[in-house]
Protein backbone atom coordinates (compact mmCIF):
# COMPACT_ATOMS: atom_id res chain seq x y z
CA UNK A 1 -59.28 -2.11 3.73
CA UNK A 2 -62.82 -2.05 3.34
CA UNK A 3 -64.53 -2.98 0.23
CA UNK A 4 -66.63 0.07 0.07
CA UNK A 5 -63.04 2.40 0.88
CA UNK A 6 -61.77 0.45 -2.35
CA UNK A 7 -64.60 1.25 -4.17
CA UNK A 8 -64.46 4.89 -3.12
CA UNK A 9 -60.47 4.83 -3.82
CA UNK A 10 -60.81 3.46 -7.21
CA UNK A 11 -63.63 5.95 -8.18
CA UNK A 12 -61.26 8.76 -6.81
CA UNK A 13 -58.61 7.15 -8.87
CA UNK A 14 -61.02 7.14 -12.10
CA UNK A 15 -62.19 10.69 -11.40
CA UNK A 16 -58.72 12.13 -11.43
CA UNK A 17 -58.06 10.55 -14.97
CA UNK A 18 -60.37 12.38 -17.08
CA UNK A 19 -59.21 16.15 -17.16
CA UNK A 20 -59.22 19.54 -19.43
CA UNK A 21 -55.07 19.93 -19.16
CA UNK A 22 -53.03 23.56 -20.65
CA UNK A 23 -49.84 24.08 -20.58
CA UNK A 24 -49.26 28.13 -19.92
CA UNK A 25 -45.91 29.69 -21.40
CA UNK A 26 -45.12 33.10 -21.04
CA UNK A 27 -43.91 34.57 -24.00
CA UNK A 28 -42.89 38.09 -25.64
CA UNK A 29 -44.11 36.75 -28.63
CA UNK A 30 -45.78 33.67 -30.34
CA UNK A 31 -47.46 33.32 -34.06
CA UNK A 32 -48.99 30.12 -35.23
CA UNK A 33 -48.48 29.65 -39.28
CA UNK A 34 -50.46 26.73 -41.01
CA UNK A 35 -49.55 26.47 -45.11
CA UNK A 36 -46.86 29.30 -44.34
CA UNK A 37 -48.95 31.82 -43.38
CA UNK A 38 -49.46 33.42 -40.22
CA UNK A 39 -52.96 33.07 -39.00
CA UNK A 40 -52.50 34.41 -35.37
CA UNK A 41 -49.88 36.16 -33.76
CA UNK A 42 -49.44 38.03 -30.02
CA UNK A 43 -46.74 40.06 -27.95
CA UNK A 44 -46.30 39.46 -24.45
CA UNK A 45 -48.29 37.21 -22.92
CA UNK A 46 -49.20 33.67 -22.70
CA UNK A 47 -49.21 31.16 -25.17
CA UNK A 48 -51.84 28.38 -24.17
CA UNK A 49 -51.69 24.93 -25.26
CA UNK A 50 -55.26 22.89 -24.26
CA UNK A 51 -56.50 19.53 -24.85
CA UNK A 52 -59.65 18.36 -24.34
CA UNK A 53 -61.87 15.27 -22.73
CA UNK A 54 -65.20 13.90 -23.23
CA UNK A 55 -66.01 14.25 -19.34
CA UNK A 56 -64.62 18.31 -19.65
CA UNK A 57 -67.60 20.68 -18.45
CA UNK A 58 -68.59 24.38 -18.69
CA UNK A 59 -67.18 24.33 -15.22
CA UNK A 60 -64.14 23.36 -16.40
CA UNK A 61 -64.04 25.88 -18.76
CA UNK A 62 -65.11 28.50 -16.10
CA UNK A 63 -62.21 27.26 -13.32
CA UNK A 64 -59.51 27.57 -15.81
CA UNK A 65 -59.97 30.69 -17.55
CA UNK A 66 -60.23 32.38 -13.83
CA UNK A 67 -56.77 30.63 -12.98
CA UNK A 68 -55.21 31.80 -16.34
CA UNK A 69 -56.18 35.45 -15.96
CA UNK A 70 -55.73 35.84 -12.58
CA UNK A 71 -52.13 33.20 -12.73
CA UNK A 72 -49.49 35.71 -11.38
CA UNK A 73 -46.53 34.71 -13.55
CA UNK A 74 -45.43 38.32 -14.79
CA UNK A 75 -42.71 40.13 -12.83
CA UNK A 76 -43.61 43.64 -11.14
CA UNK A 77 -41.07 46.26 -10.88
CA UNK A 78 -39.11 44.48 -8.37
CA UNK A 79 -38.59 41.53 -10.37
CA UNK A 80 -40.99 39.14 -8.96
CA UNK A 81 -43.63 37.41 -10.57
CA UNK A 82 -46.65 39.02 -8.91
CA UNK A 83 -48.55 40.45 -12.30
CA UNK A 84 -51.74 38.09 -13.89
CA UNK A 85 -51.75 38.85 -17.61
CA UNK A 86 -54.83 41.42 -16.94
CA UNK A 87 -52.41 43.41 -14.87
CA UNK A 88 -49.62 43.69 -17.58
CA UNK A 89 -52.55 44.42 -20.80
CA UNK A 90 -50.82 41.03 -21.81
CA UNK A 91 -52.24 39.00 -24.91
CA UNK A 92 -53.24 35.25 -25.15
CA UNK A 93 -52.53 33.04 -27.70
CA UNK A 94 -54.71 29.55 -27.59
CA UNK A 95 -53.79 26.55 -29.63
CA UNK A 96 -55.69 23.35 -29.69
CA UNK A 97 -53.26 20.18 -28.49
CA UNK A 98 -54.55 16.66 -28.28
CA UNK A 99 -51.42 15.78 -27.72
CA UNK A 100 -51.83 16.77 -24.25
CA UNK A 101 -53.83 13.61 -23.67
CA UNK A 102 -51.09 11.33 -24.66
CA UNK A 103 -50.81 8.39 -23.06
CA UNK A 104 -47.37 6.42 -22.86
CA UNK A 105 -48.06 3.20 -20.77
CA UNK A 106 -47.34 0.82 -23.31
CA UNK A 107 -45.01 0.33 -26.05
CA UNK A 108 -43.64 3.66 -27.71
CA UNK A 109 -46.51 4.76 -29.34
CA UNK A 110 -48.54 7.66 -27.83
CA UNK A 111 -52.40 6.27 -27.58
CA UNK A 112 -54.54 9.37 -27.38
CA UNK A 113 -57.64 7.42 -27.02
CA UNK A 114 -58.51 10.10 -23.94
CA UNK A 115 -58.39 13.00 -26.77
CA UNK A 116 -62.07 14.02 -27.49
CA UNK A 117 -62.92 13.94 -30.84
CA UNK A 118 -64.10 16.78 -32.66
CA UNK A 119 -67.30 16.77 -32.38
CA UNK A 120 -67.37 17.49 -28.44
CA UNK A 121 -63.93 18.83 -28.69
CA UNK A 122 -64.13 21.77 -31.02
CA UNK A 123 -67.75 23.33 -29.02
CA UNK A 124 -65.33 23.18 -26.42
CA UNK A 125 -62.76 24.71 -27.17
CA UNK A 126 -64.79 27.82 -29.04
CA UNK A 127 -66.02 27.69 -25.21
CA UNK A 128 -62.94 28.11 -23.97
CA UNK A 129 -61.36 30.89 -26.09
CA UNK A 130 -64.63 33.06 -25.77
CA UNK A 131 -64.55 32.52 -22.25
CA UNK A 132 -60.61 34.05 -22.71
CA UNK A 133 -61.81 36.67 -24.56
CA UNK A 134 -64.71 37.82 -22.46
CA UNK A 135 -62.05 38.18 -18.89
CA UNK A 136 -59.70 40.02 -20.82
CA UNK A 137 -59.49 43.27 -22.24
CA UNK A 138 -56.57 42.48 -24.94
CA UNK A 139 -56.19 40.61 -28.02
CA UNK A 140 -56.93 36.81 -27.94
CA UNK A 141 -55.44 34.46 -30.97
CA UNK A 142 -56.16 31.55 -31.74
CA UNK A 143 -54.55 28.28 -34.05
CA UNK A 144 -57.04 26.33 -35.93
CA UNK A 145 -58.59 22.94 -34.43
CA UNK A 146 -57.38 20.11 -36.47
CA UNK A 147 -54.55 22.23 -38.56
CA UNK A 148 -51.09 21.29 -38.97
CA UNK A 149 -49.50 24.15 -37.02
CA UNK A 150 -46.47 25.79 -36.92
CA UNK A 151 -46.23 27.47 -33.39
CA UNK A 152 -43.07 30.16 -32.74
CA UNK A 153 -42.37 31.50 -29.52
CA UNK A 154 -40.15 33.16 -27.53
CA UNK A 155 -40.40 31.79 -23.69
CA UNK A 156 -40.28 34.58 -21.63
CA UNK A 157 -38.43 33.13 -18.29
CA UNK A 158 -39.00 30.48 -19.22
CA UNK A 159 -41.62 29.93 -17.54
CA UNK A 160 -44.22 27.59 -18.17
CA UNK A 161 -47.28 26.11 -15.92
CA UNK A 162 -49.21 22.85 -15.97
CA UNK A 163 -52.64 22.59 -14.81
CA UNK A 164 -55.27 19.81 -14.87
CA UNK A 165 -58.73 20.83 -14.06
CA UNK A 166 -59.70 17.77 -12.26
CA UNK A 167 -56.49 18.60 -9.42
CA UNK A 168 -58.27 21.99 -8.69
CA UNK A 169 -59.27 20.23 -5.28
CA UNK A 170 -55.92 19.64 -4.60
């Protein structure tokens, strides 16, 4: 192999690292509660977890909220999942995760060193929920950056969906 086809492999390899990641469950209904109190709560719909990296952009941001609304995971009248949330007036329920980042390599302690920190993580993720709110026509919830959360749920399915914005390509 050619040095400069290393280079080029290892810069793939980099670029794929470094991601915006959500994980999607459909639910009939999810509430987040911080302090015992219910701050958000939805019907049917999705329940999105998101974490957040330093090298996430507004086209990140823009890729993933047309994937989430337009994600046909509902089932239509035949019983197969061929409804986006739009279709079914469904409501969203977004909760911050850095968790999502976790890395696991070594030892048995997470290292979420590829977590943003708040200050470029919390602009984003206001991004990302207005972005939510602005393609749909139905409620949007949110949890509260930072908060220790409580998050109910009923999965609907269950189904849930994984998606990393830097294997859009893919």
């Amino acid at each position: 192999m050619l040095v400069e086809d290393c280079n080029h492999f290892f810069k793939l390899a980099i670029e794929k690292i470094d991601n915006m990641r959500v994980v999607i469950q459909r639910v009939s209904k999810a509430s987040v509660k911080i302090d015992g109190e219910i701050i958000s709560a939805i019907k049917k719909g999705m329940l999105i977890l998101v974490g957040i990296e330093d090298t996430d952009q507004q086209e990140d941001i823009d890729w993933l909220t047309t994937k989430i609304t337009q994600l046909r995971i509902f089932d239509d009248e035949k019983g197969v999942m061929n409804l986006s949330v739009k279709d079914i007036d469904g409501e969203i329920l977004i909760v911050s995760q850095f968790t999502l980042h976790a890395s696991t390599k070594k030892g048995n302690r997470p290292s979420y060193i590829r977590a943003s920190k708040p200050d470029f993580a919390i602009p984003m993720y206001e991004k990302f929920i207005e972005a939510i709110e602005n393609a749909i026509d139905n409620k949007v919830g949110t949890g509260r950056f930072g908060a220790m959360m409580e998050i109910s749920l009923v999965n609907d399915g269950p189904v849930t969906i994984i998606i990393d914005t830097k294997q859009k390509d893919f």
